[in-house]
PDB file of N, CA and C in Angstrom:
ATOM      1  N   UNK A   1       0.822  -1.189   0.000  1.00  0.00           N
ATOM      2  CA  UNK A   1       0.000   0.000   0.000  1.00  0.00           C
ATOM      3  C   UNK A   1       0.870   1.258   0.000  1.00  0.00           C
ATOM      4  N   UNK A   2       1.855   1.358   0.485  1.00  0.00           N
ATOM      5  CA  UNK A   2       3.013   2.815   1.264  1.00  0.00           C
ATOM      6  C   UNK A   2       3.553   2.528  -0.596  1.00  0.00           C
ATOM      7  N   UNK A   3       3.996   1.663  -1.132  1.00  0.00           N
ATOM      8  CA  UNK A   3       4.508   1.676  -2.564  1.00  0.00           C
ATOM      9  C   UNK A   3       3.234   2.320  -3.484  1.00  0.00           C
ATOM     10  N   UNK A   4       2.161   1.652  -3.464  1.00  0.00           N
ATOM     11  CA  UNK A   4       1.131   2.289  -4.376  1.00  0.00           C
ATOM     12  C   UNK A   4       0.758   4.253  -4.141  1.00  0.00           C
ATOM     13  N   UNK A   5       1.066   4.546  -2.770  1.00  0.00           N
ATOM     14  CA  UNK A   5       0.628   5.889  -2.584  1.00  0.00           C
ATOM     15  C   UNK A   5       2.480   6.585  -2.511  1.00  0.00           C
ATOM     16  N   UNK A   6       2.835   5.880  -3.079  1.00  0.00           N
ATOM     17  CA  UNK A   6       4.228   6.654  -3.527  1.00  0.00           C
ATOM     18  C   UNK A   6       4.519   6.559  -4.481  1.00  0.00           C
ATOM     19  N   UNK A   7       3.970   5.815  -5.266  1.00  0.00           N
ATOM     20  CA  UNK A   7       3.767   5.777  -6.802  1.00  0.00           C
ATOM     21  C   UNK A   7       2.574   7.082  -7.396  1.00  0.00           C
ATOM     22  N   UNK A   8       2.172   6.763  -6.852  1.00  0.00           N
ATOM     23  CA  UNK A   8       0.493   8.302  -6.714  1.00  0.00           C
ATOM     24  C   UNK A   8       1.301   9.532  -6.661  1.00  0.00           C
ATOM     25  N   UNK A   9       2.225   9.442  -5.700  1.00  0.00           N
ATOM     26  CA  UNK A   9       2.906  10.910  -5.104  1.00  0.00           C
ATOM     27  C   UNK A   9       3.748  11.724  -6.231  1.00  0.00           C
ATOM     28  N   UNK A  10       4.335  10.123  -6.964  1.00  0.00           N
ATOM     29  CA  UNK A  10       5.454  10.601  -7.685  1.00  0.00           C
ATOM     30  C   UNK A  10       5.138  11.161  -8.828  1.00  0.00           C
ATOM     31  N   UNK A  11       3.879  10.516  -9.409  1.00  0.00           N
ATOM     32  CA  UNK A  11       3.028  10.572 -10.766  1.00  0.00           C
ATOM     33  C   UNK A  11       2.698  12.071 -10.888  1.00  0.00           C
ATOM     34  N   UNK A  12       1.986  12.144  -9.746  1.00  0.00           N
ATOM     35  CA  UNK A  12       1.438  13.588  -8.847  1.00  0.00           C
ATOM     36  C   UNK A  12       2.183  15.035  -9.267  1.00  0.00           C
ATOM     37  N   UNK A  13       3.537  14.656  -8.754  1.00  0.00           N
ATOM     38  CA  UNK A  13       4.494  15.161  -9.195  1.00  0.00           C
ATOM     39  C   UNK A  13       5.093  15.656 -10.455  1.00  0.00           C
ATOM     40  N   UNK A  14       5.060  14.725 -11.343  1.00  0.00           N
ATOM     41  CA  UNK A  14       5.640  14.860 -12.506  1.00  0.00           C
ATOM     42  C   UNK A  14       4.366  15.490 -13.364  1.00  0.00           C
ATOM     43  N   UNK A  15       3.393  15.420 -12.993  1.00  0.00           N
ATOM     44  CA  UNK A  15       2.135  15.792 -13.809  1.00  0.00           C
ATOM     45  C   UNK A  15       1.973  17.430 -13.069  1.00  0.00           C
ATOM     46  N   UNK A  16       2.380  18.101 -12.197  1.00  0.00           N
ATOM     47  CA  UNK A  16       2.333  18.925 -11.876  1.00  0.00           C
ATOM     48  C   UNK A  16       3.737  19.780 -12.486  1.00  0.00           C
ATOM     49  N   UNK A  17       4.875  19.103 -12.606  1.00  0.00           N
ATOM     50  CA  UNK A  17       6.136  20.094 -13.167  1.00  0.00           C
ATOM     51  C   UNK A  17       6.139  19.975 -14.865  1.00  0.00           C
ATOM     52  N   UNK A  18       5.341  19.013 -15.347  1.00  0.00           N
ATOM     53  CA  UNK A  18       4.929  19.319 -16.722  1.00  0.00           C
ATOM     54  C   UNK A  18       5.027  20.618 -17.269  1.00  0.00           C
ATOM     55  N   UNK A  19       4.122  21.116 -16.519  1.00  0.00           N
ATOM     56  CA  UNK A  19       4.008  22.451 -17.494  1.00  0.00           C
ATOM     57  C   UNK A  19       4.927  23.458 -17.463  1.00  0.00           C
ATOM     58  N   UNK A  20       5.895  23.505 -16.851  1.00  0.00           N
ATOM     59  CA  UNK A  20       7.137  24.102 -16.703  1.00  0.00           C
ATOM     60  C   UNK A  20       7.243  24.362 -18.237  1.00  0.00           C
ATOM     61  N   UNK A  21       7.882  23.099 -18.541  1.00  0.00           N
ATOM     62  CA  UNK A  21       8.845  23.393 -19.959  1.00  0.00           C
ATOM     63  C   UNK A  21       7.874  23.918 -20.814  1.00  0.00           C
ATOM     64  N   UNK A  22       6.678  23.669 -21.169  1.00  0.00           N
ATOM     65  CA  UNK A  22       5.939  24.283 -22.040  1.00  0.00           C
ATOM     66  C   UNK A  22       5.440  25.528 -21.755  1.00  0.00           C
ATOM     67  N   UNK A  23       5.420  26.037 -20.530  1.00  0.00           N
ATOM     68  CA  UNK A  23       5.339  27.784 -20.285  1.00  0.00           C
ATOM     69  C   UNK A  23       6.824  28.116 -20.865  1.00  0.00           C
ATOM     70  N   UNK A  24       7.618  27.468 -20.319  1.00  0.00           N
ATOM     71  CA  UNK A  24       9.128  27.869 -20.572  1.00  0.00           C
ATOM     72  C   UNK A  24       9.452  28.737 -22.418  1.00  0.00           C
ATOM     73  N   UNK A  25       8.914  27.095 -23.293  1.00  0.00           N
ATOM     74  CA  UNK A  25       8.755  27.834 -24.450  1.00  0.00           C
ATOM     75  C   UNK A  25       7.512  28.462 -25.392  1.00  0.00           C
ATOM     76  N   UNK A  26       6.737  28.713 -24.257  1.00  0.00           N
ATOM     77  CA  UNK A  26       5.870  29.319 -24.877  1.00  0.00           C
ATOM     78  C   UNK A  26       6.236  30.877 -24.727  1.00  0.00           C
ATOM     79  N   UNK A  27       6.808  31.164 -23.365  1.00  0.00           N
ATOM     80  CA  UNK A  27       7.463  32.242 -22.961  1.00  0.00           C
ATOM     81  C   UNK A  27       8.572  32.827 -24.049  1.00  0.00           C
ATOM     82  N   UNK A  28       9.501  31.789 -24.828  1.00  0.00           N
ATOM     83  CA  UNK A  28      10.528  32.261 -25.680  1.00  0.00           C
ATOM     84  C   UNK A  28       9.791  32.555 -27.060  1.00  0.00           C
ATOM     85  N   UNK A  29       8.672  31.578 -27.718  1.00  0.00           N
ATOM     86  CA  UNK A  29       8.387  32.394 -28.663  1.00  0.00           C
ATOM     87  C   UNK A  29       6.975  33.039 -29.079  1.00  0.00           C
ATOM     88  N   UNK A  30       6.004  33.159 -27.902  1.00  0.00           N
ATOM     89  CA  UNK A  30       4.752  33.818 -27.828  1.00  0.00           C
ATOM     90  C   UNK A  30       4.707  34.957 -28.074  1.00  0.00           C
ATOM     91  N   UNK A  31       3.869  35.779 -28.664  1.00  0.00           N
ATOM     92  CA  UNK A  31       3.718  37.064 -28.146  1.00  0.00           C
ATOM     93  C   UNK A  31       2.991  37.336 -26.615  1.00  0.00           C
ATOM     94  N   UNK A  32       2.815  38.265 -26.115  1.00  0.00           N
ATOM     95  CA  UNK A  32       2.147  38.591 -24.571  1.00  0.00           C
ATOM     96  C   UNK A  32       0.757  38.068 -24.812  1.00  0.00           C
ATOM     97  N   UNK A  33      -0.065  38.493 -25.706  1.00  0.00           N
ATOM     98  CA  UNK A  33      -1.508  37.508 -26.216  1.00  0.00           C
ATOM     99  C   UNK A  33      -1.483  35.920 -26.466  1.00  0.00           C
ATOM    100  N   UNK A  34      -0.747  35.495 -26.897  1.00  0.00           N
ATOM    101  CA  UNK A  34      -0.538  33.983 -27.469  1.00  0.00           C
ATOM    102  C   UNK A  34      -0.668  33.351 -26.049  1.00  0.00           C
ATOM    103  N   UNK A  35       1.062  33.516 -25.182  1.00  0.00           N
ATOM    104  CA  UNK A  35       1.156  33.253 -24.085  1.00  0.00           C
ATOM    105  C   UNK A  35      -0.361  33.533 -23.147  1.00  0.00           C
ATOM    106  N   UNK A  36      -0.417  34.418 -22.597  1.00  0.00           N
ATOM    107  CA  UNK A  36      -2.282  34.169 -21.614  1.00  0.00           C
ATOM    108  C   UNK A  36      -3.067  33.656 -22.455  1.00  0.00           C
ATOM    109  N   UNK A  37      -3.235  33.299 -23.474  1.00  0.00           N
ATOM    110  CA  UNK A  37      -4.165  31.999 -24.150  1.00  0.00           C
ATOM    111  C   UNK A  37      -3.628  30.912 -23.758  1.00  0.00           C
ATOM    112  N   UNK A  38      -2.460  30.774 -23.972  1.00  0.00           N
ATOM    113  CA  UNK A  38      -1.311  29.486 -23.976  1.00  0.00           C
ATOM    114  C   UNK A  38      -1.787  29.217 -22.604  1.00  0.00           C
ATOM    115  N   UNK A  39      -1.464  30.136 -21.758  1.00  0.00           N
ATOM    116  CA  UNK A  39      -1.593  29.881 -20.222  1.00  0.00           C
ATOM    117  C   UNK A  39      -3.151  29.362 -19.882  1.00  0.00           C
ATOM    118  N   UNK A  40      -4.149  29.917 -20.142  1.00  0.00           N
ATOM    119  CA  UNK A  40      -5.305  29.487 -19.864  1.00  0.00           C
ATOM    120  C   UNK A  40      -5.530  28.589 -20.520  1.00  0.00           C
ATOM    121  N   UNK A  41      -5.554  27.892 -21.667  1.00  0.00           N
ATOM    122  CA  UNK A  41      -5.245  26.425 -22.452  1.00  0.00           C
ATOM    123  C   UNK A  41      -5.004  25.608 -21.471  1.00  0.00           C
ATOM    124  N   UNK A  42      -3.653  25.596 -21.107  1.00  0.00           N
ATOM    125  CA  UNK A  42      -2.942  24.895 -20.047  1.00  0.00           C
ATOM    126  C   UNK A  42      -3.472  24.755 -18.825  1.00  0.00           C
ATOM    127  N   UNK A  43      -3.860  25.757 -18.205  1.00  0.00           N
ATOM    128  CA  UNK A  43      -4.716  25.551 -16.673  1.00  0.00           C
ATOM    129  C   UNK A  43      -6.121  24.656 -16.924  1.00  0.00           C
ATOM    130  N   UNK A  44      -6.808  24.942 -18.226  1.00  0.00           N
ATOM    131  CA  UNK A  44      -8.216  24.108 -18.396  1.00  0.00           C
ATOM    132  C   UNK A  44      -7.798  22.749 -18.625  1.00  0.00           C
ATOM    133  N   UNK A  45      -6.178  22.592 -19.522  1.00  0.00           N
ATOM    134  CA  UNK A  45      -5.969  21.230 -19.954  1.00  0.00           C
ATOM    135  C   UNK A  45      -5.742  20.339 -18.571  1.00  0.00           C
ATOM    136  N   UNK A  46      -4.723  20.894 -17.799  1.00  0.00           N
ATOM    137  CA  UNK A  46      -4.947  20.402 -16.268  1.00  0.00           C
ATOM    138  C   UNK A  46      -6.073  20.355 -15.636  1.00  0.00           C
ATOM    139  N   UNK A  47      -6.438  21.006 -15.250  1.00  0.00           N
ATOM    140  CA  UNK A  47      -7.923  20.676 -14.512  1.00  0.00           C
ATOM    141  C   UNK A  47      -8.623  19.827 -15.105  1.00  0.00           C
ATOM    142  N   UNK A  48      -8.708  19.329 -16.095  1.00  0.00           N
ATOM    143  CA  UNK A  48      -9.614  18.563 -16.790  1.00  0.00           C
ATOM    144  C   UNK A  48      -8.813  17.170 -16.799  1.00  0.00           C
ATOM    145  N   UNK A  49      -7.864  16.794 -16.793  1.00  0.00           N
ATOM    146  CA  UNK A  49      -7.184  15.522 -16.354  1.00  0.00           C
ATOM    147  C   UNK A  49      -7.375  15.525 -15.312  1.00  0.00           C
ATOM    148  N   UNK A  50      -6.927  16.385 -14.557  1.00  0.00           N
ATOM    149  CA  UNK A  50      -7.409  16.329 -13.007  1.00  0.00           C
ATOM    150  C   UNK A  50      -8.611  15.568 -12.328  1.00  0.00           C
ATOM    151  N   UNK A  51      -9.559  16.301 -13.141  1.00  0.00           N
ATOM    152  CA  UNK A  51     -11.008  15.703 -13.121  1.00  0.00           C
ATOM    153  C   UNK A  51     -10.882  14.635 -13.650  1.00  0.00           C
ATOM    154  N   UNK A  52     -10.853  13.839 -14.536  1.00  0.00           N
ATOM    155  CA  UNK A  52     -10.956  12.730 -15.070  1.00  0.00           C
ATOM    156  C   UNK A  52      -9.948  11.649 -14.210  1.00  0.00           C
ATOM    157  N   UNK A  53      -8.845  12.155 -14.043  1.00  0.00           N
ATOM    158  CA  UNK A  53      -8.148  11.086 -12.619  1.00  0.00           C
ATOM    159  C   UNK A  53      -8.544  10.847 -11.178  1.00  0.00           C
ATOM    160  N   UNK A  54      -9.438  12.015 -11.203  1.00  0.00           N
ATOM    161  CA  UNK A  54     -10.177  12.054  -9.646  1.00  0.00           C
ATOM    162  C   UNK A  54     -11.650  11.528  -9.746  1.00  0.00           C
ATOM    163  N   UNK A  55     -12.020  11.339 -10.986  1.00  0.00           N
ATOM    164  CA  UNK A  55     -13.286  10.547 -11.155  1.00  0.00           C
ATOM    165  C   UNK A  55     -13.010   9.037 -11.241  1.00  0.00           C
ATOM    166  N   UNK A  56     -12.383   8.993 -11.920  1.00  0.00           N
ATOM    167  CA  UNK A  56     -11.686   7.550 -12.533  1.00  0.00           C
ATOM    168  C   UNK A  56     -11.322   6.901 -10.758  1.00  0.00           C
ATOM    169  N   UNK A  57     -10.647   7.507 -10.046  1.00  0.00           N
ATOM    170  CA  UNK A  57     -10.571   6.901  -8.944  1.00  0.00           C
ATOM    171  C   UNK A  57     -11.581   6.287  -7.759  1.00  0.00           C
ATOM    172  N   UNK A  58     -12.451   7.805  -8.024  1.00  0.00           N
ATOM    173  CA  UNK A  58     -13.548   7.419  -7.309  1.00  0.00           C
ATOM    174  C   UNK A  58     -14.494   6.377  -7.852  1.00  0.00           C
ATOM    175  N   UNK A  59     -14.513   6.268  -8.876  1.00  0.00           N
ATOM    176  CA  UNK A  59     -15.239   5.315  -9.639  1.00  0.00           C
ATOM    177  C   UNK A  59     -14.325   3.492  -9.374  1.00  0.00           C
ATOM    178  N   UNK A  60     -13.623   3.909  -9.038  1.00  0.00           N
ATOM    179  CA  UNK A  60     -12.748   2.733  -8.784  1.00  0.00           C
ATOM    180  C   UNK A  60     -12.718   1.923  -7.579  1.00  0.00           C
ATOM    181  N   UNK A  61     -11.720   3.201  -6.655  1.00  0.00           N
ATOM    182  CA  UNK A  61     -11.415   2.378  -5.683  1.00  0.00           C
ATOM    183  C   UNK A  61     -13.025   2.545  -4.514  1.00  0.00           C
ATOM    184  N   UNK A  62     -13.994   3.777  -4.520  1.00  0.00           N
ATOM    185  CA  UNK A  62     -15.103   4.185  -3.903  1.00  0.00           C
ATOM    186  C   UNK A  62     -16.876   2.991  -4.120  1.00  0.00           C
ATOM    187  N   UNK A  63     -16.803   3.227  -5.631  1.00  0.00           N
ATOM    188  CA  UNK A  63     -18.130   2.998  -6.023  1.00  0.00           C
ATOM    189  C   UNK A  63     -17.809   1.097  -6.511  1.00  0.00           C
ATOM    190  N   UNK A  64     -16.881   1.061  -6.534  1.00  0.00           N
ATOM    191  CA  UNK A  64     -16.692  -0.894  -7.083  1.00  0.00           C
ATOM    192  C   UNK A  64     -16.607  -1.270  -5.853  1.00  0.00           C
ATOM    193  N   UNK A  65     -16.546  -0.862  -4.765  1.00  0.00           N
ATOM    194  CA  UNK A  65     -16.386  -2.164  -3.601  1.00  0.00           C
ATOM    195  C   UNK A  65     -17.413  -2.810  -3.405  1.00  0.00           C
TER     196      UNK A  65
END
């Protein structure tokens, strides 16, 4: 169980520093408009995996027992 919720943690992780590099170059060749589209793109594209991994779970480990 301590392996499966450190596997969660790590996933967690890497799905959260994602968007680094792609602000990174959106920052080098956006204009100031492109980029806050770019940026709000990106915050809806997260949240919406978000949602779908936090449903998917509940649907899993909650509603199948």
């Amino acid at each position: 169980a301590l392996a499966y919720v450190l596997f969660l943690a790590a996933l967690a992780n890497v799905c959260y520093c994602a968007a680094y590099p792609l602000d990174f170059a959106l920052q080098l060749r956006a204009s100031p408009n492109l980029l806050r589209r770019g940026r709000t793109l990106l915050w809806w594209a997260g949240m919406t995996f978000a949602f779908a991994l936090a449903y998917y779970w509940i649907g899993d480990e909650i509603y199948s027992s």
